[in-house]
Structure formats: C-alpha cells, structure tokens
C-alpha atoms as a PDB file:
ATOM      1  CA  UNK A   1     -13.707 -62.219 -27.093  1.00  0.00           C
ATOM      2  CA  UNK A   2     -12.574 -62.920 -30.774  1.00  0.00           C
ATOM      3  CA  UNK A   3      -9.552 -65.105 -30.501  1.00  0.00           C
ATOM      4  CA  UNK A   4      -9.232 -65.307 -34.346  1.00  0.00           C
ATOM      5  CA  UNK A   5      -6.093 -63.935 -35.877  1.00  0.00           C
ATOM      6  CA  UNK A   6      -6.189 -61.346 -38.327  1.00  0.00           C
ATOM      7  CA  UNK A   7      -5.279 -61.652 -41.985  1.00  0.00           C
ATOM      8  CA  UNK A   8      -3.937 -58.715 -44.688  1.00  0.00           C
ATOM      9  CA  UNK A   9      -4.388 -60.072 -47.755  1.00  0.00           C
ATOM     10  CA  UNK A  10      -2.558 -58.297 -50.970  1.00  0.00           C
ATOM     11  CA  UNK A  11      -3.394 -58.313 -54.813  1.00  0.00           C
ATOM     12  CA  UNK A  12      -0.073 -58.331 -56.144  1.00  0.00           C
ATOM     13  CA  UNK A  13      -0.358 -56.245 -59.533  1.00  0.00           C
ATOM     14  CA  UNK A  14      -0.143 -52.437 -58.869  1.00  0.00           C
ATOM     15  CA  UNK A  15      -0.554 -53.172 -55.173  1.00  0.00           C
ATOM     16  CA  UNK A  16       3.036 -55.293 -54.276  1.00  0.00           C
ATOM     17  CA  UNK A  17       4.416 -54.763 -57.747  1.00  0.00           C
ATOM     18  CA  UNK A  18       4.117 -52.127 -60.332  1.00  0.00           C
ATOM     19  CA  UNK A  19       4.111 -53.814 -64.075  1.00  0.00           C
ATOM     20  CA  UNK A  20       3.724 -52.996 -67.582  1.00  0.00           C
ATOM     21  CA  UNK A  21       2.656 -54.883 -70.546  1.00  0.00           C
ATOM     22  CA  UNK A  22       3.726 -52.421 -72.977  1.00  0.00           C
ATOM     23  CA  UNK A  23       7.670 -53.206 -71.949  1.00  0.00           C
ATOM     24  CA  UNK A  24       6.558 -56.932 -72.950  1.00  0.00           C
ATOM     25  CA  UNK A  25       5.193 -55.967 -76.086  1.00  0.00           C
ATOM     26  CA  UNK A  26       8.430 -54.222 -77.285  1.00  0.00           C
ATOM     27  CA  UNK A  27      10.342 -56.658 -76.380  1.00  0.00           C
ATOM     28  CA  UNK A  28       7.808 -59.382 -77.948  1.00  0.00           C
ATOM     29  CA  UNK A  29       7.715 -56.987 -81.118  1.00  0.00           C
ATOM     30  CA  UNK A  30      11.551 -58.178 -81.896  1.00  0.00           C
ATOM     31  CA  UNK A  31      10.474 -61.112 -83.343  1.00  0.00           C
ATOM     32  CA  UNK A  32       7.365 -60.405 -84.889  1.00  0.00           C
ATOM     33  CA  UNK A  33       6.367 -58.336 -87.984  1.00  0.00           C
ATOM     34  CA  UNK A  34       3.680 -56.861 -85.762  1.00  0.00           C
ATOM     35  CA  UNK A  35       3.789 -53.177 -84.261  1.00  0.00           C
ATOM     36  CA  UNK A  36       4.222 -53.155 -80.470  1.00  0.00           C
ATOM     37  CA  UNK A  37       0.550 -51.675 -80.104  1.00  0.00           C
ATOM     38  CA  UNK A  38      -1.055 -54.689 -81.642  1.00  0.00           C
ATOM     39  CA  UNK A  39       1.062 -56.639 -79.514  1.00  0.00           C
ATOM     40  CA  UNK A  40      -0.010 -55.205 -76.547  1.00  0.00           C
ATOM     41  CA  UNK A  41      -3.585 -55.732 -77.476  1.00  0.00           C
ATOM     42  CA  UNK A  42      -3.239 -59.422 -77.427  1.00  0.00           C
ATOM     43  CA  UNK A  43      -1.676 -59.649 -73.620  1.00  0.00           C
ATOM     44  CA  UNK A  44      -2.747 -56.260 -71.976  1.00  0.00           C
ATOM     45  CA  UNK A  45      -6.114 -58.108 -70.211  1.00  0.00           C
ATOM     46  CA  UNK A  46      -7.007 -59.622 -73.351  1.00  0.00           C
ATOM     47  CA  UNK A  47      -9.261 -62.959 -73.475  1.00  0.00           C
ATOM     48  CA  UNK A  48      -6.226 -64.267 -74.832  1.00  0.00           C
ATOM     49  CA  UNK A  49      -4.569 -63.395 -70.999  1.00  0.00           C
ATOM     50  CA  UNK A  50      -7.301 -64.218 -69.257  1.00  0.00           C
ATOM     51  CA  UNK A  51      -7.790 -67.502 -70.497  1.00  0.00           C
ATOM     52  CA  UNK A  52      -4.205 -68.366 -69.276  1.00  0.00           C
ATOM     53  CA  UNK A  53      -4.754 -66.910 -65.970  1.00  0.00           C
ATOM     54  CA  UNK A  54      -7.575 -68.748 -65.000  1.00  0.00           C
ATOM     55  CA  UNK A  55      -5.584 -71.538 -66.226  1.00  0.00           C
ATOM     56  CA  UNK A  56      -7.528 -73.293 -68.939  1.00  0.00           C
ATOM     57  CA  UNK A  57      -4.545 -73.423 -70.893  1.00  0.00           C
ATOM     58  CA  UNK A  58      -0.818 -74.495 -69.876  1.00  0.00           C
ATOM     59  CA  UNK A  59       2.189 -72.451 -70.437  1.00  0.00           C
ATOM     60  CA  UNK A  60       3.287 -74.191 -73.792  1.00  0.00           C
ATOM     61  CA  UNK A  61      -0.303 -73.669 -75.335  1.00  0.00           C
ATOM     62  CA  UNK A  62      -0.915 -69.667 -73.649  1.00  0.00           C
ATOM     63  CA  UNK A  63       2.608 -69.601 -75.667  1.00  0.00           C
ATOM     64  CA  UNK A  64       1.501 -71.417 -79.191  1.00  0.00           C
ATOM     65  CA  UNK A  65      -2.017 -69.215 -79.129  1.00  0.00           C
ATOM     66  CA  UNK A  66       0.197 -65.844 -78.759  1.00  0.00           C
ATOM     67  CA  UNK A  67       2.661 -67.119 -80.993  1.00  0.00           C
ATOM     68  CA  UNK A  68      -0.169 -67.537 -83.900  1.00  0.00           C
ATOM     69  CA  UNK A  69      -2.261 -64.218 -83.122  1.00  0.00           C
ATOM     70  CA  UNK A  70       1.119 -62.014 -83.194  1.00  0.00           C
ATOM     71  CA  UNK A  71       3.395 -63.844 -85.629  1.00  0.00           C
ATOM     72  CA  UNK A  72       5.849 -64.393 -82.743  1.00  0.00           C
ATOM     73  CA  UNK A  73       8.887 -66.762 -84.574  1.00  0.00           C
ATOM     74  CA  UNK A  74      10.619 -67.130 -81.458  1.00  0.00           C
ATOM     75  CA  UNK A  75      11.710 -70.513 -78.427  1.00  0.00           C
ATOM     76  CA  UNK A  76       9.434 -70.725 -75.555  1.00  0.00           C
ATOM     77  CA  UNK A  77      12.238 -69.593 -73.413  1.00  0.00           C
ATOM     78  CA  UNK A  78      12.547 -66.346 -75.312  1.00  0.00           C
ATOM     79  CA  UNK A  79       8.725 -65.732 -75.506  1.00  0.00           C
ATOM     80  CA  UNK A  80       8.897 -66.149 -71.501  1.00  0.00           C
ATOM     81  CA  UNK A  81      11.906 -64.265 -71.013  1.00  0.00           C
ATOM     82  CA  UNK A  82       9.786 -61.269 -72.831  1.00  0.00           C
ATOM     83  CA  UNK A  83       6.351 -61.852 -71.454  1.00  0.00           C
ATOM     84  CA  UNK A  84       7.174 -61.959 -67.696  1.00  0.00           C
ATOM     85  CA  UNK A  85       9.882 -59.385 -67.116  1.00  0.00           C
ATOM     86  CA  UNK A  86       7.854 -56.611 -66.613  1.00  0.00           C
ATOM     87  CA  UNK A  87       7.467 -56.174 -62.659  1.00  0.00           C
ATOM     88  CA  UNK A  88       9.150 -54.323 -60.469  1.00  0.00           C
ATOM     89  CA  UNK A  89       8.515 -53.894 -57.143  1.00  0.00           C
ATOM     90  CA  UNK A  90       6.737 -50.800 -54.709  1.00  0.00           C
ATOM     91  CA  UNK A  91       8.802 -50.512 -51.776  1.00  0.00           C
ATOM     92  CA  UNK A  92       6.870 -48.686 -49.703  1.00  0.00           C
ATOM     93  CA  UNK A  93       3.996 -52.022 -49.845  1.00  0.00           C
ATOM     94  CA  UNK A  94       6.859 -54.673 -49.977  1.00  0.00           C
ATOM     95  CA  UNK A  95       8.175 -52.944 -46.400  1.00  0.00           C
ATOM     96  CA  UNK A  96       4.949 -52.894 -45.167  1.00  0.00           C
ATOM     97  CA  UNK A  97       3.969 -56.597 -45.730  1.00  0.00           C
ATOM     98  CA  UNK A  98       7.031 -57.359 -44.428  1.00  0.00           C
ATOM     99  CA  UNK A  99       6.628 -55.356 -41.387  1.00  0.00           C
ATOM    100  CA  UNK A 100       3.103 -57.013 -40.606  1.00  0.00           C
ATOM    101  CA  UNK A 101       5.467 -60.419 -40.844  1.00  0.00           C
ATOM    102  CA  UNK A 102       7.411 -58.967 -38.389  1.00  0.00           C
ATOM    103  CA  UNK A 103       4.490 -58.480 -36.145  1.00  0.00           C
ATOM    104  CA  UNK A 104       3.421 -62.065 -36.144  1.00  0.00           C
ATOM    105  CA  UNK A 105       0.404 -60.594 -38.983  1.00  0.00           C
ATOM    106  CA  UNK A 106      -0.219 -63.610 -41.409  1.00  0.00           C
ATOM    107  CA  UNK A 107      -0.342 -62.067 -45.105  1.00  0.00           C
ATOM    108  CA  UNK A 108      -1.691 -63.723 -48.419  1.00  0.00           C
ATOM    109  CA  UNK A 109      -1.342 -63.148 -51.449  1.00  0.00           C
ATOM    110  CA  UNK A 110      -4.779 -62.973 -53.572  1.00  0.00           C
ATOM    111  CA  UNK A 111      -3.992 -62.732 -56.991  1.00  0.00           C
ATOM    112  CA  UNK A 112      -5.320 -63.082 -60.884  1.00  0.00           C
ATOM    113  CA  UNK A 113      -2.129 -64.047 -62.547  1.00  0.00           C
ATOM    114  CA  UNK A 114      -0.374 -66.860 -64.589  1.00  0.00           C
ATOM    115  CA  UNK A 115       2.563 -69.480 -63.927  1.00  0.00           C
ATOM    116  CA  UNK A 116       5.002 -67.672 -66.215  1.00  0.00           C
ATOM    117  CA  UNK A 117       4.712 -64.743 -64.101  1.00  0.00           C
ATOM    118  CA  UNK A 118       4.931 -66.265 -60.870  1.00  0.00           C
ATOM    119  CA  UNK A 119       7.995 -68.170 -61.811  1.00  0.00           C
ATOM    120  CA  UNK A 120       9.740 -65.429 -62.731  1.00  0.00           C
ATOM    121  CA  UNK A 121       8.672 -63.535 -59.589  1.00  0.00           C
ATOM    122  CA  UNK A 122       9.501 -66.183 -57.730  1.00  0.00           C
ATOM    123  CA  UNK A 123      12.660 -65.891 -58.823  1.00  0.00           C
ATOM    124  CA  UNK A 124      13.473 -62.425 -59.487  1.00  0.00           C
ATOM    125  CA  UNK A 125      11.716 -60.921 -55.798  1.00  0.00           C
ATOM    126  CA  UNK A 126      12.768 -62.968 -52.412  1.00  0.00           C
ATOM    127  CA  UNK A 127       9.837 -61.075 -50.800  1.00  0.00           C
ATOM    128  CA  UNK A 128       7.422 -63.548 -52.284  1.00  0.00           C
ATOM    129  CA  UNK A 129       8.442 -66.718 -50.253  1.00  0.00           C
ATOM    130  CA  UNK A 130       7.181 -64.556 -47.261  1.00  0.00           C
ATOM    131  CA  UNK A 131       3.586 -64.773 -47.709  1.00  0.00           C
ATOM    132  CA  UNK A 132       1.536 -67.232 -45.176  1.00  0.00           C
ATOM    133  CA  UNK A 133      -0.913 -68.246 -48.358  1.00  0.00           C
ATOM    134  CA  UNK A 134      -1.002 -68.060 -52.073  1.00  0.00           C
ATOM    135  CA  UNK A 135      -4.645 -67.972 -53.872  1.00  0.00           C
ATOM    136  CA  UNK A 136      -3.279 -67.811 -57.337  1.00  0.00           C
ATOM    137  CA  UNK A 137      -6.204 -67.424 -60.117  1.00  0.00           C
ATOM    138  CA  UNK A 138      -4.635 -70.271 -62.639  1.00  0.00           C
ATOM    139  CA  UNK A 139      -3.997 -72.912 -59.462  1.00  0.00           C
ATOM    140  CA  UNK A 140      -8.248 -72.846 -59.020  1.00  0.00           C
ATOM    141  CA  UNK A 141      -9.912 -72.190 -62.644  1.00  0.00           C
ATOM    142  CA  UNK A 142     -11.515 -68.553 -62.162  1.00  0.00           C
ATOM    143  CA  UNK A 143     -10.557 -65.249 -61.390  1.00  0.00           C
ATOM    144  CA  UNK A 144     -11.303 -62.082 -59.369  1.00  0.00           C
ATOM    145  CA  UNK A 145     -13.876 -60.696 -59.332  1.00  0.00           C
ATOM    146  CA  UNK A 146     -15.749 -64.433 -59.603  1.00  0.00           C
ATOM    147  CA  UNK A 147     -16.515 -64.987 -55.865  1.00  0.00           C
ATOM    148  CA  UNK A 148     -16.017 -68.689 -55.875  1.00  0.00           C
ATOM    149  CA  UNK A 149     -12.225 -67.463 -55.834  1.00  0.00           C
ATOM    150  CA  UNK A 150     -13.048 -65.323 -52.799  1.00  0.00           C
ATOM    151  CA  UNK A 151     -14.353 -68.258 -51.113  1.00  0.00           C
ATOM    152  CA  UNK A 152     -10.679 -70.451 -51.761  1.00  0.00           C
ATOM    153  CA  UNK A 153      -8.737 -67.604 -50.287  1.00  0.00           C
ATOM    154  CA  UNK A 154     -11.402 -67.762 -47.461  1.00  0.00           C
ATOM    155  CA  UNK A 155     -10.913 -71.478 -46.440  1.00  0.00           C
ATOM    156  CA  UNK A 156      -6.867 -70.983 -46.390  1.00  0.00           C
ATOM    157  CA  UNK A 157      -7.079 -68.736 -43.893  1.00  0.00           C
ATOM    158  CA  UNK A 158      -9.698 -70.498 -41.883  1.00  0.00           C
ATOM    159  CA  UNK A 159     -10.967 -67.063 -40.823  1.00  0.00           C
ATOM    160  CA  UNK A 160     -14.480 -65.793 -40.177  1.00  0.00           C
ATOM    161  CA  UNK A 161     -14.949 -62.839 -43.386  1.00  0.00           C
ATOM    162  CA  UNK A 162     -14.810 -59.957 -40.734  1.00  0.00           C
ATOM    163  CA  UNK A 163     -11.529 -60.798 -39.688  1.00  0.00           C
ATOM    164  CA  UNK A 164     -10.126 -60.573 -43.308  1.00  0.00           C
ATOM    165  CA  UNK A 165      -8.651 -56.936 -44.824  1.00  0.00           C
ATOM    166  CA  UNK A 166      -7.835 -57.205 -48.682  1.00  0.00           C
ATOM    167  CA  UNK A 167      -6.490 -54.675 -50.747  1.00  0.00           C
ATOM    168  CA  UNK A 168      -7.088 -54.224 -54.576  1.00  0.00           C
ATOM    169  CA  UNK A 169      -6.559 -51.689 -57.029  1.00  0.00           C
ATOM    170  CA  UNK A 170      -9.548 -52.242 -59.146  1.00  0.00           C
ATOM    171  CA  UNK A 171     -12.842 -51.421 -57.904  1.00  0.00           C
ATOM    172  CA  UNK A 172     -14.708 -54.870 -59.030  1.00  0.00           C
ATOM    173  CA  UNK A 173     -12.537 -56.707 -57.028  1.00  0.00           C
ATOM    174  CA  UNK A 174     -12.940 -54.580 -53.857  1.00  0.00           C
ATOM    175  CA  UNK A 175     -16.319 -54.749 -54.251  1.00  0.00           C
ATOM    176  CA  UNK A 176     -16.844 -58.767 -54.584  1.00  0.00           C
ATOM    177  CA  UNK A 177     -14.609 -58.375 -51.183  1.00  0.00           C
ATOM    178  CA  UNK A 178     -17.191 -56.836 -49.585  1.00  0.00           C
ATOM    179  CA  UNK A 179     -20.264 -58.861 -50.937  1.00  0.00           C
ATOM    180  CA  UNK A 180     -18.359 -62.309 -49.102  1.00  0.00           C
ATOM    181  CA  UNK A 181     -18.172 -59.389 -45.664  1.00  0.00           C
ATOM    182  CA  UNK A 182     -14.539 -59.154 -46.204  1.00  0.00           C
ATOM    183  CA  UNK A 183     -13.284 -56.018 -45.121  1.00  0.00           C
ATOM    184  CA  UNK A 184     -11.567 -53.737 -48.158  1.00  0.00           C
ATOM    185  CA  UNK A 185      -9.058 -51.017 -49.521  1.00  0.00           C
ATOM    186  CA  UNK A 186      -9.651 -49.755 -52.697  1.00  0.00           C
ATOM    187  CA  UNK A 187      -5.690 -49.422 -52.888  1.00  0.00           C
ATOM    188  CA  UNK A 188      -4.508 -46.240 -54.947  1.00  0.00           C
ATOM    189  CA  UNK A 189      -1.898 -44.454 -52.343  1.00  0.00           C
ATOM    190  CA  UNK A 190       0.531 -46.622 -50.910  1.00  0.00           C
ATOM    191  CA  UNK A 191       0.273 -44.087 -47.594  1.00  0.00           C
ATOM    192  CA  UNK A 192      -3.301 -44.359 -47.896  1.00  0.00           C
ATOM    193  CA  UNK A 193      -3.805 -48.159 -47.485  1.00  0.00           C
ATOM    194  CA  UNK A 194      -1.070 -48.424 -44.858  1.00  0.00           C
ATOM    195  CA  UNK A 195      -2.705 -46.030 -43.465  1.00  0.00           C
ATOM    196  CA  UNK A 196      -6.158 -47.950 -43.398  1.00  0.00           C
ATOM    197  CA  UNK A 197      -4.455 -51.396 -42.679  1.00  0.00           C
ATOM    198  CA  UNK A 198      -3.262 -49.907 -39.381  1.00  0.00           C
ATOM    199  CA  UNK A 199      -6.656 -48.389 -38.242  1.00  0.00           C
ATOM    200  CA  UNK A 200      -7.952 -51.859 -38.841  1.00  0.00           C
ATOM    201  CA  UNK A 201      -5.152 -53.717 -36.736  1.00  0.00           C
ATOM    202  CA  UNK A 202      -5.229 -51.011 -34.012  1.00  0.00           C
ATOM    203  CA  UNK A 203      -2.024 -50.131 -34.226  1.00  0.00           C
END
C-alpha cells in the first residue's frame, strides 16, 4: 500500500492570483517620457523580466536596468510600489487551497516569479503563509519550464513523481510536469481543475 502523502502543488500567476502588467506600466509611465505600451514591453515576459526572475540580478539592479531601458526618473520604493501591485486574488482557487489545508493536504507553491513580487504578496495576501513549500524561480537560478526546477520542487516534498498533482496555466509548463511523471492540470477553469484535483484525491 502507498503510504506516501499526496501533494497539490499551485503556479501562482493566473492560477492563485490573477495579474496584469499593463496596470504596472501605467502606473510606471508617470514618471517616464515613454508610452505605457513600450513600457509594458520591457516587463510583460520580457528578457529583461526573466532575467530577474531567475534571479541573476538583485532587486536594486532588475530596478537600475528598467530604469535605463524606460527612462524611469523615479526612488526604488516608487518603482516597486508600481511594478508589484498588480495581483489580485481568484477566490474560488484561494478557497480551494485552503480547503485541501483543511484536509490535512500539503500544498506548494511552484512558481516563476521575482522578490519584489513576493514581498508585496507576502504582504498584501495572508493566504500565502499557508503553503507547506515555496519553489520560487529567483531562490534556485532557472525557471519553469527548465526541469532542473521541477526536480527542487520534487526533493521538498520528498514524494515519489506519481504522488505529485501540479497545476499551470501555460501548456510548457504542464508539459515538463509530465516528462519528470508528475501528474498535471492544464489550469484554465477554476471549476475545471477543482474538479480534476478531487478525482485525483478521491474525494
């Protein structure tokens, strides 16, 4: 008999919380000479972004770089402030994890993503202290779909793959689950993956 416990483990973008770079490029745009749309072209999952969230560069630098490419004449607290406050949550995933908690479920979150926006997270959404684990892109120098990443998240829950459910909105990153024998939700309807999470657990 398979004594293992299970694990759900969550992207957090478009999965726990909905987000939207162009709100950071408007506000970003206030102190540059810059339209909003080239704005958003440097953050929206730019190599500029993607850089920072695999954590090759630290806050102040991600901050300098973006500063230069947009003309940003703003303090680092400001350029923060504008950059990260672009989440809010999806209620119907939040009181599902949450409910798996409740059922002695552990959860992780599995995430490509940067410091400035977990701080502010952190912060701003209590549900985030309630994860079991946090495999955090910029904490381990590579991102999703890379499968070395896949393999972190594996060792902190010290499960076999087949005992492992992830859900993902993009495709790639489902399929990279699957490749390490993870099982995985392509997550697009929040009634759809709850749905699928369920059939898994046997509830």
């Amino acid at each position: 008999m398979n004594t293992e416990r299970r694990w759900v483990i969550f992207d957090l973008g478009k999965v726990l919380l909905d987000f939207d770079f162009a709100i950071a490029a408007k506000e970003l745009a206030r102190y540059s000479p810059q339209e909003e749309e080239q704005i958003l072209e440097s953050i929206n999952q730019s190599p500029l972004l993607h850089t920072f969230e695999r954590g090759d560069w630290s806050e102040a630098q991600f901050f300098q770089k973006l500063s230069v490419e947009c003309r940003l004449e703003a303090s680092l607290e400001e350029l923060k402030k504008g950059f990260a406050e672009i989440f809010t949550p999806v209620p119907s995933m939040v009181g599902f994890m949450e409910s798996l908690k409740e059922r002695g479920i552990p959860v992780m979150v599995f995430s490509n993503t940067n410091v400035t926006a977990v701080d502010y997270i952190r912060a701003a959404f209590p549900f985030f202290e309630r994860f079991d684990a946090y495999c955090l892109s910029y904490e381990h120098g590579c991102m999703k779909p890379d499968t070395t990443l896949y393999g972190v998240a594996q060792l902190m829950t010290r499960c076999t793959p087949g005992n492992l459910l992830f859900l993902d909105d993009r495709a790639e990153n489902v399929h990279a689950a699957r490749q390490m024998g993870w099982n995985a939700i392509h997550h697009q309807a929040p009634e759809d993956s709850i749905e699928g999470v369920n059939q898994w657990l046997g509830a």
